[in-house]
N, C-alpha and C. Protein backbone atom coordinates (compact mmCIF):
# COMPACT_ATOMS: atom_id res chain seq x y z
N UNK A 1 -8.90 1.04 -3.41
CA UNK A 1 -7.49 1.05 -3.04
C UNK A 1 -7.42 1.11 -1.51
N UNK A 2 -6.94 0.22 -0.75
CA UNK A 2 -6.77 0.22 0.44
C UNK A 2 -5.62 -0.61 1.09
N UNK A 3 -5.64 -0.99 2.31
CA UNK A 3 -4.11 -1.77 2.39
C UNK A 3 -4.77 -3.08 2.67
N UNK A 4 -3.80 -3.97 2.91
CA UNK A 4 -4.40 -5.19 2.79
C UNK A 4 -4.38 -6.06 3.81
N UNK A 5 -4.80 -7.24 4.39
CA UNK A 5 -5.26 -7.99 5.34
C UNK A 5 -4.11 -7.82 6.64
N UNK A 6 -2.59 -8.29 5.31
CA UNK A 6 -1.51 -8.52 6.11
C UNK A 6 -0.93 -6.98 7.20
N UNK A 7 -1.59 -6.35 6.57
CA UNK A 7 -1.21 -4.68 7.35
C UNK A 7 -2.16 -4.41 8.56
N UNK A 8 -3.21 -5.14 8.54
CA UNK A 8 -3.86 -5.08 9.81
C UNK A 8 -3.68 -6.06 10.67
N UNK A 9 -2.90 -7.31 10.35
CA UNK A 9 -2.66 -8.05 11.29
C UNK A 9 -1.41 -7.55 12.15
N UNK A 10 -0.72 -6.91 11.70
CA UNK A 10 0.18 -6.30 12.22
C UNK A 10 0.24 -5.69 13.55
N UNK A 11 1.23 -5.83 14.84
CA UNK A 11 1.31 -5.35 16.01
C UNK A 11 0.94 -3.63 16.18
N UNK A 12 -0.39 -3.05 16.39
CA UNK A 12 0.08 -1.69 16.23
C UNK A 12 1.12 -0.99 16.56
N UNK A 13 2.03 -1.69 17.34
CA UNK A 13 3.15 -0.88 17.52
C UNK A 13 4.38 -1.06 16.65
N UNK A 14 4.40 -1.70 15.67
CA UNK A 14 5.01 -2.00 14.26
C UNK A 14 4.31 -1.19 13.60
N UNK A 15 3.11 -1.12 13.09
CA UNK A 15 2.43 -0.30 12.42
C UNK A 15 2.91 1.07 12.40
N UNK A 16 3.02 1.75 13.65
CA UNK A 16 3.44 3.11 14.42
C UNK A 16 5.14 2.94 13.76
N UNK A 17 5.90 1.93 13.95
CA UNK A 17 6.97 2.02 13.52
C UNK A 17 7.16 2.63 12.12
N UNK A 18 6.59 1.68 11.47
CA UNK A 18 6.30 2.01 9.88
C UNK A 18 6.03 2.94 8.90
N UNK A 19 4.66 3.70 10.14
CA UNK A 19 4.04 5.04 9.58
C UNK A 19 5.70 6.50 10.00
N UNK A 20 5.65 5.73 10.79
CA UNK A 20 6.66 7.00 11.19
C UNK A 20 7.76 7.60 9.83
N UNK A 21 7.84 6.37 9.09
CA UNK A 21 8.73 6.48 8.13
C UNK A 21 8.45 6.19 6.39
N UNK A 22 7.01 6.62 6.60
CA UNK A 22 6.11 6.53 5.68
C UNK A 22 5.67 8.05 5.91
N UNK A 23 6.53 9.21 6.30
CA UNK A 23 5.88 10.27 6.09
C UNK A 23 7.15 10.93 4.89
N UNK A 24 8.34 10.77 4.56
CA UNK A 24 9.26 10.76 3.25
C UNK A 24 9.12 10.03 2.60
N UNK A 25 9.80 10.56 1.28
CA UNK A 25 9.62 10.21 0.27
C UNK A 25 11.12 10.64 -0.27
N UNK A 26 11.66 9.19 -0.87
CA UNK A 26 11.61 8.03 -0.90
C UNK A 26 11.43 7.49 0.93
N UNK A 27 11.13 6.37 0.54
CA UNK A 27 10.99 6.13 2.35
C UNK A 27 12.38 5.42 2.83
N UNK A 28 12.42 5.57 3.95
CA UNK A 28 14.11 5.09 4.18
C UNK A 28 13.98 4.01 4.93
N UNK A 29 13.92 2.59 4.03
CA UNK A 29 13.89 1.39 3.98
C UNK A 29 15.26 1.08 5.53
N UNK A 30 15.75 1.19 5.11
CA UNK A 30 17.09 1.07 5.90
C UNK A 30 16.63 1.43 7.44
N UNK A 31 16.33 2.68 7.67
CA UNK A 31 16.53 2.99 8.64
C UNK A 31 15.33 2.43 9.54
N UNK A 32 14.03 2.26 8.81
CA UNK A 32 13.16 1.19 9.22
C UNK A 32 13.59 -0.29 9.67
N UNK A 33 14.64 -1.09 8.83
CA UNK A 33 14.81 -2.37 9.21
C UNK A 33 15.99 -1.64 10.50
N UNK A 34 16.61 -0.97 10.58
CA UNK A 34 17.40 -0.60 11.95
C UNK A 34 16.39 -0.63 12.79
N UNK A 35 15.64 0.24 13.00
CA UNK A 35 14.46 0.52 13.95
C UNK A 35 14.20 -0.86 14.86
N UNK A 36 13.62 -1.84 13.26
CA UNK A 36 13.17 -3.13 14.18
C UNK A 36 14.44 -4.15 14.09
N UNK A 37 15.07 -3.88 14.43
CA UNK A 37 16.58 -4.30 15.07
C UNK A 37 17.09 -5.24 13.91
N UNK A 38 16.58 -4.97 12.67
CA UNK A 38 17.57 -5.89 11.54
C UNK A 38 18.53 -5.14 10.95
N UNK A 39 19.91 -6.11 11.17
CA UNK A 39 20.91 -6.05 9.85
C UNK A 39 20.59 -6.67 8.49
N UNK A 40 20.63 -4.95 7.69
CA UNK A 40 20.96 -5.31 6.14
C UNK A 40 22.15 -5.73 5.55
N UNK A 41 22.23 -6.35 4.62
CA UNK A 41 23.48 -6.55 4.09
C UNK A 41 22.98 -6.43 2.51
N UNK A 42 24.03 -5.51 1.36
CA UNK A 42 24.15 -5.21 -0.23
C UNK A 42 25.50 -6.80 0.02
N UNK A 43 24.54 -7.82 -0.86
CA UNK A 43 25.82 -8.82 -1.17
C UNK A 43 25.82 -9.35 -2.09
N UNK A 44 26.57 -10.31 -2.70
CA UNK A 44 26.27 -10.31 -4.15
C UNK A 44 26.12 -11.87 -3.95
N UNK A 45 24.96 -12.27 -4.48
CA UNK A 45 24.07 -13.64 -4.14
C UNK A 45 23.89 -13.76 -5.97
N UNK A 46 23.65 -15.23 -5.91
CA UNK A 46 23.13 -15.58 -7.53
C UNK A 46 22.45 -14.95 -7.90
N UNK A 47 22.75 -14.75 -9.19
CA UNK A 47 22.11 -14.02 -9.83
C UNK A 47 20.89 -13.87 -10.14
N UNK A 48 19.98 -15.31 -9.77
CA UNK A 48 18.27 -15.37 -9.43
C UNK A 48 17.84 -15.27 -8.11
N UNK A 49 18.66 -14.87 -7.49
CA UNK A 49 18.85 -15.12 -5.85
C UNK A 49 18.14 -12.94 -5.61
N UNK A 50 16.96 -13.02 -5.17
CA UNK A 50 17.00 -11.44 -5.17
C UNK A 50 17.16 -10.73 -3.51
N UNK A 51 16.80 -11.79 -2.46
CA UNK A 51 17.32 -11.41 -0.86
C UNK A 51 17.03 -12.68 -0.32
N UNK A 52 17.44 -12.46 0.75
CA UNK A 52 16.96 -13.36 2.36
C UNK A 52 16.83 -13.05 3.46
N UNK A 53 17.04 -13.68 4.14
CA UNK A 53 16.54 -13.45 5.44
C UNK A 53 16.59 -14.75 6.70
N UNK A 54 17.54 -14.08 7.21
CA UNK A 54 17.60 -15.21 8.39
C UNK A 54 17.92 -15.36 9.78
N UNK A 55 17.72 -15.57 10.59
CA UNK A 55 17.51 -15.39 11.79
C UNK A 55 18.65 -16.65 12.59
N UNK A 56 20.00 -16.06 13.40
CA UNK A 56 20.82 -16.82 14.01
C UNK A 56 21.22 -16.23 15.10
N UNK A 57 21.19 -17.17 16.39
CA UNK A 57 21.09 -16.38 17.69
C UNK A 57 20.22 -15.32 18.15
N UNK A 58 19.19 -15.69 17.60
CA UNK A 58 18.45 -14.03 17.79
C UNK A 58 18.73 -13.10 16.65
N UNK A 59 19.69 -12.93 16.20
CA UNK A 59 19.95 -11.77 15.05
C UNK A 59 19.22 -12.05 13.89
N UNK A 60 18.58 -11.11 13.58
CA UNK A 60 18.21 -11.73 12.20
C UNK A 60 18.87 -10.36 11.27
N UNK A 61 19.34 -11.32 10.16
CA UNK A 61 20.06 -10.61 9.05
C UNK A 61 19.08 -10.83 7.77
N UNK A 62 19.33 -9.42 7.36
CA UNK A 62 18.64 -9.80 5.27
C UNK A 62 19.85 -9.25 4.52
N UNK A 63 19.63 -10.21 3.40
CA UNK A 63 20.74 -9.67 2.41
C UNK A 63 19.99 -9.81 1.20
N UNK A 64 20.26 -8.39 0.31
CA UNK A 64 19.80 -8.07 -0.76
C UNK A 64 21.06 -8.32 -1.48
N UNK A 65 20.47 -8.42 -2.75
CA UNK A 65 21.50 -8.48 -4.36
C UNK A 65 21.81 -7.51 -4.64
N UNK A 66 23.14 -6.88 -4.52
CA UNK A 66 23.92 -5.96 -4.52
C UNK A 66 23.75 -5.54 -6.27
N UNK A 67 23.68 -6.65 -6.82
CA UNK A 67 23.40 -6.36 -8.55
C UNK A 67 22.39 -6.28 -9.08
N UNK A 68 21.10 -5.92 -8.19
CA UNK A 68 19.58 -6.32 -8.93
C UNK A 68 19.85 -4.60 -9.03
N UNK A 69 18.81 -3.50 -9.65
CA UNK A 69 18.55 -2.27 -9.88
C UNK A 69 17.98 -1.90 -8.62
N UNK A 70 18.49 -0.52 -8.22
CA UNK A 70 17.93 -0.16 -6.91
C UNK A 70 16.67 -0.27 -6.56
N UNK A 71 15.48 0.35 -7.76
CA UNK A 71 14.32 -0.02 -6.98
C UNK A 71 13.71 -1.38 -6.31
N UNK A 72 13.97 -2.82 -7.26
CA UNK A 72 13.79 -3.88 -7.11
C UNK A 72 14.95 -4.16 -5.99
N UNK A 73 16.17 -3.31 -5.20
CA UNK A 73 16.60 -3.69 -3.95
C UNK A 73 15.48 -3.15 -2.84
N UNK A 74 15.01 -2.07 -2.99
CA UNK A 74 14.17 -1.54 -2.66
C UNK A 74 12.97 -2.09 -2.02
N UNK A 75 12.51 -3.19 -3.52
CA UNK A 75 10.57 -4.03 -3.14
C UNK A 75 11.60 -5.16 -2.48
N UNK A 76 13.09 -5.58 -2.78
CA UNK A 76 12.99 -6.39 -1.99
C UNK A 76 13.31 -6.52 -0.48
N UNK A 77 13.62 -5.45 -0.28
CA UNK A 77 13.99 -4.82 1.71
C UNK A 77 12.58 -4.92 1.83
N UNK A 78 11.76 -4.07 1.36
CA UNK A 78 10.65 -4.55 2.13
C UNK A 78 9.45 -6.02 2.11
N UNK A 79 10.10 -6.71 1.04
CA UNK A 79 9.31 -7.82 1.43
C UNK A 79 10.29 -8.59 2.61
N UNK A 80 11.64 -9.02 2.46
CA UNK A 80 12.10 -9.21 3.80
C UNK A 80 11.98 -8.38 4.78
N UNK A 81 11.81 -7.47 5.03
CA UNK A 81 11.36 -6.98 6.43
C UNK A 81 9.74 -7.68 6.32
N UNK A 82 9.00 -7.73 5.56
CA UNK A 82 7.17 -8.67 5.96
C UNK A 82 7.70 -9.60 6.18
N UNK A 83 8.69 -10.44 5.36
CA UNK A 83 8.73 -11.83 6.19
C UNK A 83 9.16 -11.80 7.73
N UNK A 84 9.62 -10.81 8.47
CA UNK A 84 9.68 -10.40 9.81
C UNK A 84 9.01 -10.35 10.39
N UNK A 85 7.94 -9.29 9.71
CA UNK A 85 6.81 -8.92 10.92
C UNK A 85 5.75 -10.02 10.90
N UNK A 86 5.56 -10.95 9.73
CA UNK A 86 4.71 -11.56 9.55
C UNK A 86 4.95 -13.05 9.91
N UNK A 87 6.12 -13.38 9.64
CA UNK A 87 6.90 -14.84 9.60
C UNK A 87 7.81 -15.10 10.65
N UNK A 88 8.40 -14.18 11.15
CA UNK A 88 9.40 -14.26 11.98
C UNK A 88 9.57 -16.09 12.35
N UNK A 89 8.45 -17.12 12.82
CA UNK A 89 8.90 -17.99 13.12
C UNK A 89 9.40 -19.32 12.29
N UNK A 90 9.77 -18.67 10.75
CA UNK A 90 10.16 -19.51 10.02
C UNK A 90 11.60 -19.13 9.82
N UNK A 91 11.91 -18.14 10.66
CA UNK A 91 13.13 -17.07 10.10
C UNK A 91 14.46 -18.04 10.21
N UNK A 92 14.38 -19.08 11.08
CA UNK A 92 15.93 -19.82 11.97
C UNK A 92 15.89 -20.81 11.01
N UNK A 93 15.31 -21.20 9.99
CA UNK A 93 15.58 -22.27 8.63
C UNK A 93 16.14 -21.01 7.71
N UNK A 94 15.66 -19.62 7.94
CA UNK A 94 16.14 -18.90 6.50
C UNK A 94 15.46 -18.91 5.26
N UNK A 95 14.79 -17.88 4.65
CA UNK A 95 14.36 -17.83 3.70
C UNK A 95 14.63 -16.99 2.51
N UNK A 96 14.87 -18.02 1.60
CA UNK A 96 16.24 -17.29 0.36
C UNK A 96 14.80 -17.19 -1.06
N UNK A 97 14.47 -15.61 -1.52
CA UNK A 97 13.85 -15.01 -2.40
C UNK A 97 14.38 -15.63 -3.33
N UNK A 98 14.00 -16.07 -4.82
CA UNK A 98 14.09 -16.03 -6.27
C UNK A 98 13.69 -14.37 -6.66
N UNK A 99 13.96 -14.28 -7.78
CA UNK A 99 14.01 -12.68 -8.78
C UNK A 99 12.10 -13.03 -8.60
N UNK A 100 11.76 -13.79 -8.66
CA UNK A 100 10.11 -13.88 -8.61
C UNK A 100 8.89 -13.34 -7.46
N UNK A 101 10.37 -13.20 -6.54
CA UNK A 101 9.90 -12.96 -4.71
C UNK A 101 8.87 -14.61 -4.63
N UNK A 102 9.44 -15.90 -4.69
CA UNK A 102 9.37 -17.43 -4.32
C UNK A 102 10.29 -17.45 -3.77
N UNK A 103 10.02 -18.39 -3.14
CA UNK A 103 10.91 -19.36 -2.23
C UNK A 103 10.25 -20.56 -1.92
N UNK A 104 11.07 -21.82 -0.84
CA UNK A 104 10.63 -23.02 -0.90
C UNK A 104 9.22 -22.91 -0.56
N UNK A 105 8.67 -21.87 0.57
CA UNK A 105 7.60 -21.78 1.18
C UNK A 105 6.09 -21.61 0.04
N UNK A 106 5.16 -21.37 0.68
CA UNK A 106 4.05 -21.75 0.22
C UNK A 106 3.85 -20.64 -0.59
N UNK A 107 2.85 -20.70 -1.70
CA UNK A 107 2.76 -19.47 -2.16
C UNK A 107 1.78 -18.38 -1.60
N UNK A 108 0.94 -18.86 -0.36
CA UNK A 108 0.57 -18.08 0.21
C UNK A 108 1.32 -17.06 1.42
N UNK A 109 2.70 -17.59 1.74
CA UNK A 109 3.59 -16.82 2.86
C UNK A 109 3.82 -16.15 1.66
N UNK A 110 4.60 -16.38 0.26
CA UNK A 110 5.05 -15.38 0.10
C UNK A 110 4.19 -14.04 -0.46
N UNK A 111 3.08 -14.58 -0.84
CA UNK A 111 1.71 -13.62 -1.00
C UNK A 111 1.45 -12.58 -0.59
N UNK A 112 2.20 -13.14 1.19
CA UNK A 112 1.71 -12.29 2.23
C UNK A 112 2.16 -11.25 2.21
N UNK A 113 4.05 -11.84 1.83
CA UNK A 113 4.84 -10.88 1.69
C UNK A 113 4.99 -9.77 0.92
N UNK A 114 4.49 -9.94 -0.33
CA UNK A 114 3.86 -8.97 -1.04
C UNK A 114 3.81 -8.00 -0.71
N UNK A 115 1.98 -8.47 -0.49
CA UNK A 115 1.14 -7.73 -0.01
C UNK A 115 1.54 -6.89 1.06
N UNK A 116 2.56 -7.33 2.11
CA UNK A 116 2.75 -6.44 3.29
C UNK A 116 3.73 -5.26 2.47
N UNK A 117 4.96 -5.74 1.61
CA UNK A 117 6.15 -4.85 1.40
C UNK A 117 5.40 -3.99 0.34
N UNK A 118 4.05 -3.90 -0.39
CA UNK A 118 3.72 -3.12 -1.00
C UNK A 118 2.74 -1.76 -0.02
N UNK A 119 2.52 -2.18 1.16
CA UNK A 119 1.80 -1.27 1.99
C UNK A 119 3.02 -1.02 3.07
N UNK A 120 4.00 -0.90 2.89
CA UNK A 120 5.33 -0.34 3.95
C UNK A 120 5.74 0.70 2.37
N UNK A 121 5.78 -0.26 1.87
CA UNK A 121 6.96 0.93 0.41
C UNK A 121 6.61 1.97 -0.68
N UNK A 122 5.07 1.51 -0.20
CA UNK A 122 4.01 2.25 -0.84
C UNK A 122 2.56 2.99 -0.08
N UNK A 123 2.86 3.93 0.76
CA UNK A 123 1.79 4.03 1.24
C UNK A 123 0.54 5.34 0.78
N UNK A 124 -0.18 4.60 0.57
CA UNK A 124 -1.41 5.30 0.28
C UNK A 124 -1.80 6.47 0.41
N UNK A 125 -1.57 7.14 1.17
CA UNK A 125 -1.43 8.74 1.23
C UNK A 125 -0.59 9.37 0.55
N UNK A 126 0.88 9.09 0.23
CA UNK A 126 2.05 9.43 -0.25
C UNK A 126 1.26 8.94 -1.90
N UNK A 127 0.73 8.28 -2.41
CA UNK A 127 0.96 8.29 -3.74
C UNK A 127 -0.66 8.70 -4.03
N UNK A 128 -1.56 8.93 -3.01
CA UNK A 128 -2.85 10.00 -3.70
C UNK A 128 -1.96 11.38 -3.50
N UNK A 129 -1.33 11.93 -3.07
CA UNK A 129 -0.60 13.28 -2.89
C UNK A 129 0.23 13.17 -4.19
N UNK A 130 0.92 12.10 -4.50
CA UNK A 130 2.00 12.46 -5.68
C UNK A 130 1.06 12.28 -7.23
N UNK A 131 -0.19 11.38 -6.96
CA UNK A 131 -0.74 11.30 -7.82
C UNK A 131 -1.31 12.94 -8.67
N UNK A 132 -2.21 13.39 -7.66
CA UNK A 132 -2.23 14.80 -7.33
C UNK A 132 -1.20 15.64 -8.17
N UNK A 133 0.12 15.88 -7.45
CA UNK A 133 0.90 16.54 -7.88
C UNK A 133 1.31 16.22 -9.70
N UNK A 134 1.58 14.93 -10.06
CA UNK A 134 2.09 14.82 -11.05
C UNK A 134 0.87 14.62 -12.52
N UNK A 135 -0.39 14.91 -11.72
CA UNK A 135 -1.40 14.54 -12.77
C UNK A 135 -1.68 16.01 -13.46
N UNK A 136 -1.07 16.72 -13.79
CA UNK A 136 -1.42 18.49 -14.45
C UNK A 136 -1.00 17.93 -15.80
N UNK A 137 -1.63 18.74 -16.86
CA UNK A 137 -0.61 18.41 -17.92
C UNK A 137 0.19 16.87 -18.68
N UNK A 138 -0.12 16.15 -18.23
CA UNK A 138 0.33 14.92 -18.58
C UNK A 138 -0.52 13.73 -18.67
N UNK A 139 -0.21 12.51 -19.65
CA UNK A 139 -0.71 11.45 -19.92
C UNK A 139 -0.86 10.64 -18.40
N UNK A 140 -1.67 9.17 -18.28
CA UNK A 140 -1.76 8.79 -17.42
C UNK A 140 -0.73 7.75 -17.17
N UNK A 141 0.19 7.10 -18.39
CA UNK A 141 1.63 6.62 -18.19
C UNK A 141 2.50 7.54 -17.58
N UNK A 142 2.69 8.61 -18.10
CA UNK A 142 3.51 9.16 -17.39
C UNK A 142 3.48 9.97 -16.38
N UNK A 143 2.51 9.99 -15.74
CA UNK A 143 1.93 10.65 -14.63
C UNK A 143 2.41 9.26 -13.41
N UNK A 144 2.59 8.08 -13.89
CA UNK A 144 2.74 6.52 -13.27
C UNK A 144 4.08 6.57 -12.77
N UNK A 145 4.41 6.78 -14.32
CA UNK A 145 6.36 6.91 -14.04
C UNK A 145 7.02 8.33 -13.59
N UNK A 146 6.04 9.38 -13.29
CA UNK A 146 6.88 10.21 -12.27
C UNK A 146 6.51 9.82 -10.90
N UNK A 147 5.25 9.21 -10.52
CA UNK A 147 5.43 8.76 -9.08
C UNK A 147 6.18 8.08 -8.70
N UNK A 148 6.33 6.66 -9.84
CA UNK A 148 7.14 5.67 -9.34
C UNK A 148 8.71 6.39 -9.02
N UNK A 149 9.02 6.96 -9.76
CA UNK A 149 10.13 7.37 -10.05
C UNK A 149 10.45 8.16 -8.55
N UNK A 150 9.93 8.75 -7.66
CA UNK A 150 9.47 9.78 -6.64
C UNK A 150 9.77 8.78 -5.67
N UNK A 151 9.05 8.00 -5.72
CA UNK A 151 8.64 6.90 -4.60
C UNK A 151 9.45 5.93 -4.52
N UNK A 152 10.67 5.56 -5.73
CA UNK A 152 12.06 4.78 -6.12
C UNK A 152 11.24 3.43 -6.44
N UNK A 153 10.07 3.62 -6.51
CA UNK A 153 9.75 1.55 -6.93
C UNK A 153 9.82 1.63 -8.33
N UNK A 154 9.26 0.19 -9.65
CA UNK A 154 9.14 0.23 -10.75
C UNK A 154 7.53 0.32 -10.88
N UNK A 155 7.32 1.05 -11.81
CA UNK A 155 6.18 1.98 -12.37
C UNK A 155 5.43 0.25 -12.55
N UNK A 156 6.06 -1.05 -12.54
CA UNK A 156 4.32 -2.27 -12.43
C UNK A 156 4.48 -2.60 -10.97
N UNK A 157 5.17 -2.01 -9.71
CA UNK A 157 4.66 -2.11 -8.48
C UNK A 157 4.16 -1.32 -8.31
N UNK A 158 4.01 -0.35 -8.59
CA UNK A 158 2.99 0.99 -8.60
C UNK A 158 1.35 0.79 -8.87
N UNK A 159 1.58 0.54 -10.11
CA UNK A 159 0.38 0.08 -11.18
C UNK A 159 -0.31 -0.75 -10.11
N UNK A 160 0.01 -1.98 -9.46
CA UNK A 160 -0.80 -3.41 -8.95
C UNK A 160 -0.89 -2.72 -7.78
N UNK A 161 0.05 -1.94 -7.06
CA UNK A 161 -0.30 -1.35 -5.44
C UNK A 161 -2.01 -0.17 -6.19
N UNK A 162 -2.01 -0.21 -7.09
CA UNK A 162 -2.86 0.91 -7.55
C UNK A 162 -4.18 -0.04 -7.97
N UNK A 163 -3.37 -1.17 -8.34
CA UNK A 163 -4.81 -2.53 -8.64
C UNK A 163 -4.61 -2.00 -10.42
N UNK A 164 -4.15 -1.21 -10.63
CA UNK A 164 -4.36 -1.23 -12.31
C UNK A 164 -4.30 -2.29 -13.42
N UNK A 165 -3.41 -3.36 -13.01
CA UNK A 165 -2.95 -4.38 -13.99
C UNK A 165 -3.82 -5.40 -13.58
């Protein structure tokens, strides 16, 4: 279990951003994309439509699906914020998520994206500590679904950030 390629390519001083707000739990998605100067927007996009992200005049805006379930608003703030740190120069065409986290782009950008929004929303210290805490007394499902539950993601982004599935 470790983080993955896209987290070390990363500016250490993004990194530093990140960790800073990777020491709570739940982590405060929000106040992270403030940090690195993005507006969020809760809007209500098709209904296979799960965020975007797009970049006009310099501003770059993401808008999540005001109707998807909070945690899945959640994996999806942070895969649009990776398409930021990682993509930024595709940002001024705009890139509009499916419920699949696809888009027109390759399936390796959005791969990336993944991979990055699962090491921002999930970080590795925070869930060997909750693992820890919630493993007394209990099965190993539900020892899954009180972290997830802790950590606000769904108990199979948990699982794959864990490599289990």
């Amino acid at each position: 279990m470790s983080n993955s390629n896209e987290w070390m390519k990363l500016d250490p001083k993004d990194r530093a951003i990140i960790e800073k707000y990777q020491k709570e739990i739940p982590m405060k998605l929000g106040a992270l994309a403030h940090e690195l100067g993005l507006i969020v927007k809760k809007s209500t996009l098709p209904a296979n439509i799960s965020g975007e992200i797009k970049e006009v005049d310099g501003v770059v805006t993401i808008r999540i699906n005001r109707h998807d379930a909070l945690n899945r608003q959640r994996y999806t703030l942070a895969h649009e914020i990776s398409h930021f740190l990682l993509h930024r120069h595709l940002l001024q065409a705009g890139i509009q998520d499916d419920v699949l986290y696809r888009s027109s782009l390759s399936n390796v950008i959005e791969t990336e994206a993944n991979k990055l929004a699962a090491d921002i929303l999930m970080p590795l210290s925070l869930i060997k500590e909750l693992l820890v805490k919630h493993s007394k007394g209990t099965n190993k499902e539900s020892m899954y679904e009180a972290v997830a539950e802790e950590m606000q993601v769904s108990v199979t982004a948990l699982k794959i950030r864990l490599e289990k599935i």
